[in-house]
C-alpha atoms as a PDB file:
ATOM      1  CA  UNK A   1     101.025  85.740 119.933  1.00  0.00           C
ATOM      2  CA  UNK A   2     102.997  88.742 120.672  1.00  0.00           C
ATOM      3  CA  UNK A   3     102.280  92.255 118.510  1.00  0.00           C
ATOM      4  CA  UNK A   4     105.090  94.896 117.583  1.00  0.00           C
ATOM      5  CA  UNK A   5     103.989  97.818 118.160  1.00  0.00           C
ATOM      6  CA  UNK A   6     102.552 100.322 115.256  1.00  0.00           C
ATOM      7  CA  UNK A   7     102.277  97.393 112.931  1.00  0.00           C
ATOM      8  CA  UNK A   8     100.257  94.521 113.909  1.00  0.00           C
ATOM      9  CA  UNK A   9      97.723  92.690 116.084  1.00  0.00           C
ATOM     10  CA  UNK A  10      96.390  94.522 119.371  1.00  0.00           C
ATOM     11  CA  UNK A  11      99.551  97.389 119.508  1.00  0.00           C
ATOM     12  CA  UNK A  12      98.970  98.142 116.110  1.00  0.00           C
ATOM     13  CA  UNK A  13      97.470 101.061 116.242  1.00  0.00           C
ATOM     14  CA  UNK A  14      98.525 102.341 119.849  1.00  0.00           C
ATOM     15  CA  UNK A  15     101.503 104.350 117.986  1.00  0.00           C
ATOM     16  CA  UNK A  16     102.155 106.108 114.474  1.00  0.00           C
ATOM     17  CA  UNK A  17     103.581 103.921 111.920  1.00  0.00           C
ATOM     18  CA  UNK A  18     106.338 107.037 111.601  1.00  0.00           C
ATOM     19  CA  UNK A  19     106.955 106.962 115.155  1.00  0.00           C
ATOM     20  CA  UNK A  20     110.657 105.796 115.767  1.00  0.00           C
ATOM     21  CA  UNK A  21     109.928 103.457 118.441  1.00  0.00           C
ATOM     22  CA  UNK A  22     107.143 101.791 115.682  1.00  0.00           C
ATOM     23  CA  UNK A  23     108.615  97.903 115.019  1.00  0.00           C
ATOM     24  CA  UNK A  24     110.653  98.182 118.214  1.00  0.00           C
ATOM     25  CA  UNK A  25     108.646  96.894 120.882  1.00  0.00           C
ATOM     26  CA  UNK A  26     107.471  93.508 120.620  1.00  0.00           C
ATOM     27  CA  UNK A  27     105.089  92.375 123.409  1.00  0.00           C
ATOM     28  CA  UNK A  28     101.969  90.554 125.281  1.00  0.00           C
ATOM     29  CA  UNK A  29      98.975  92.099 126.315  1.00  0.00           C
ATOM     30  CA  UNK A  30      97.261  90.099 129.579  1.00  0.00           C
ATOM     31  CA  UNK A  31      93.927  90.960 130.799  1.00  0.00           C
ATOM     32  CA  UNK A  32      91.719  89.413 133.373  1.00  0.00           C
ATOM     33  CA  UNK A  33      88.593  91.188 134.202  1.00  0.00           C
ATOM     34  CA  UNK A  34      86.381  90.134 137.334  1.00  0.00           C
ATOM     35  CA  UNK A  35      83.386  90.688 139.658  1.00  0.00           C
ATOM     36  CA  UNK A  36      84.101  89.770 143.159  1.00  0.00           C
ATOM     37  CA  UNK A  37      80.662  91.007 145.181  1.00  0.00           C
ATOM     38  CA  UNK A  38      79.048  91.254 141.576  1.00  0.00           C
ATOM     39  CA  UNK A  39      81.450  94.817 141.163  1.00  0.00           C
ATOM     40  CA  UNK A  40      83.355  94.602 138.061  1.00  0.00           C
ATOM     41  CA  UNK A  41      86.404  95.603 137.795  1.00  0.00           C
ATOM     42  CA  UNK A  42      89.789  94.918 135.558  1.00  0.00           C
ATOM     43  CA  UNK A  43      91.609  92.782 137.981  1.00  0.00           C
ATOM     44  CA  UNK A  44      94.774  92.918 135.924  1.00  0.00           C
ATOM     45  CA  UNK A  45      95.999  94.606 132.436  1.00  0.00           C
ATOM     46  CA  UNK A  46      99.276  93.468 131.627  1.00  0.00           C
ATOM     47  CA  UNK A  47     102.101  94.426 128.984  1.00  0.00           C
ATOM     48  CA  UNK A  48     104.967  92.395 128.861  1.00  0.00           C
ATOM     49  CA  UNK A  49     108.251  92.336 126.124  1.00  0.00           C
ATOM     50  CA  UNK A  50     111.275  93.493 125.074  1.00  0.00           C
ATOM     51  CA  UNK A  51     112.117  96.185 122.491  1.00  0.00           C
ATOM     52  CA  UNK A  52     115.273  96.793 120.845  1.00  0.00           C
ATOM     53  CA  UNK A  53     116.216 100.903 121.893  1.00  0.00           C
ATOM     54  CA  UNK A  54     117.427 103.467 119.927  1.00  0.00           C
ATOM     55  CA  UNK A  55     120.767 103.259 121.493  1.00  0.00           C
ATOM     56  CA  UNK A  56     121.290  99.337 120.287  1.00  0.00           C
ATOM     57  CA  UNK A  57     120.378  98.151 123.801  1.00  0.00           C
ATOM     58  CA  UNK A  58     117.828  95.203 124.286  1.00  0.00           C
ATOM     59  CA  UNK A  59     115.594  96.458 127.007  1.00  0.00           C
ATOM     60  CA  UNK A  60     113.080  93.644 128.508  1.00  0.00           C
ATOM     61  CA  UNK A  61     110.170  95.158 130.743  1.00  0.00           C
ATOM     62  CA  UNK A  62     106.781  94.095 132.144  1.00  0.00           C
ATOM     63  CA  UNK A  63     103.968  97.164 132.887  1.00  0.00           C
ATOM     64  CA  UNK A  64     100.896  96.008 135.433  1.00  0.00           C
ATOM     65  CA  UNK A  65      97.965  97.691 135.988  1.00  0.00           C
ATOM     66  CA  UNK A  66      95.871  96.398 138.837  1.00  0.00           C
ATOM     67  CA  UNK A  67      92.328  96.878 140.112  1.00  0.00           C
ATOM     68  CA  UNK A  68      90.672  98.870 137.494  1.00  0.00           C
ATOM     69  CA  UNK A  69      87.315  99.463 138.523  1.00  0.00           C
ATOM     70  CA  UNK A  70      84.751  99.158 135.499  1.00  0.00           C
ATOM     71  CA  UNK A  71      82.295 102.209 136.496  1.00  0.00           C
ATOM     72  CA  UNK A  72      79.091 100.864 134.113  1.00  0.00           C
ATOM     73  CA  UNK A  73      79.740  97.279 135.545  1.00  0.00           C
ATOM     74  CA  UNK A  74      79.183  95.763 132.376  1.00  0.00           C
ATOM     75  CA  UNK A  75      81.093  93.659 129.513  1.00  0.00           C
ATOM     76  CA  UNK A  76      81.436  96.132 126.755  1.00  0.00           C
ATOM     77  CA  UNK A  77      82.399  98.657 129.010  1.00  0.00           C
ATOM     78  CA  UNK A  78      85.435  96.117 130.333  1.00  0.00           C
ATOM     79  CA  UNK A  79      86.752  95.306 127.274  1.00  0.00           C
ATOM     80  CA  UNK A  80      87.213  98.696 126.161  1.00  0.00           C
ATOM     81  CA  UNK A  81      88.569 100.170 129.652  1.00  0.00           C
ATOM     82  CA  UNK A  82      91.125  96.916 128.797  1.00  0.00           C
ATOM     83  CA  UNK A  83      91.857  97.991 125.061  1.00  0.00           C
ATOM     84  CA  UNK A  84      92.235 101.530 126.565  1.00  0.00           C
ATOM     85  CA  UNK A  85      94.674 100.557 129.047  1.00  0.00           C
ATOM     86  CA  UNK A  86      96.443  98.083 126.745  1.00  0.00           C
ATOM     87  CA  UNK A  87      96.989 101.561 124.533  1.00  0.00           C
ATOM     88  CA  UNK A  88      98.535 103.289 127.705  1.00  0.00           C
ATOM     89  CA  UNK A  89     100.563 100.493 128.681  1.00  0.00           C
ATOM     90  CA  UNK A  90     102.266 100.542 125.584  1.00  0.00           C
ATOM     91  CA  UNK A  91     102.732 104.228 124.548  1.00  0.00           C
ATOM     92  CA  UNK A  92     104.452 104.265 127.696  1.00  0.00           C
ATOM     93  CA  UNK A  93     107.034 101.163 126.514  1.00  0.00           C
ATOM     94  CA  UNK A  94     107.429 103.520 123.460  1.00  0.00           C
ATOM     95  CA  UNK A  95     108.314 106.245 125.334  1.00  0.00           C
ATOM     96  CA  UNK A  96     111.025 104.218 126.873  1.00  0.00           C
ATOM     97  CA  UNK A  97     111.952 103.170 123.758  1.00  0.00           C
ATOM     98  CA  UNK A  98     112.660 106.936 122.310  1.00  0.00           C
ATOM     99  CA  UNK A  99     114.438 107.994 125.459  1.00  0.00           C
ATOM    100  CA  UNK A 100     116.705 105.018 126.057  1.00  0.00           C
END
């Protein structure tokens, strides 16, 4: 299920509810988080959507992050490097969403 951001599931609280772009990006987080050679590390964070810009223009974009490495090698530690990352990926679709 896909989250808008500022206002519900896992991009709800990545931006202010008062933030312009908040309600404008809808999108799909993606994570996959593995340990080839028993090193952890966030294969793949992925944020993927479309948002409707300020200047009335639909704008579709997909943001990948690649090869995280998880520095405590465990699971707790994964999940929020992922959460983090899912917060980056999509402050920077709202900052595409202010300026476009």
């Amino acid at each position: 299920m896909s989250s808008l951001s500022g206002l519900d599931g896992t991009l709800a609280d990545v931006i202010d509810r008062t933030d312009p772009a908040a309600g404008q990006v809808r999108a799909k987080t993606g994570t996959l988080v593995d340990a080839p050679d028993g090193n952890m590390r966030c294969a793949t964070n992925a944020l993927a959507g479309y948002m409707n810009s300020q200047s009335g223009r639909r704008l579709v974009f997909a943001i990948y992050v690649n090869n995280i490495p998880v520095a405590s090698g465990t699971a707790e530690f994964a999940i929020d490097l992922a959460l983090d990352a899912n917060k980056q990926l999509s402050a920077i679709a709202a900052a595409i969403d202010r300026s476009s």
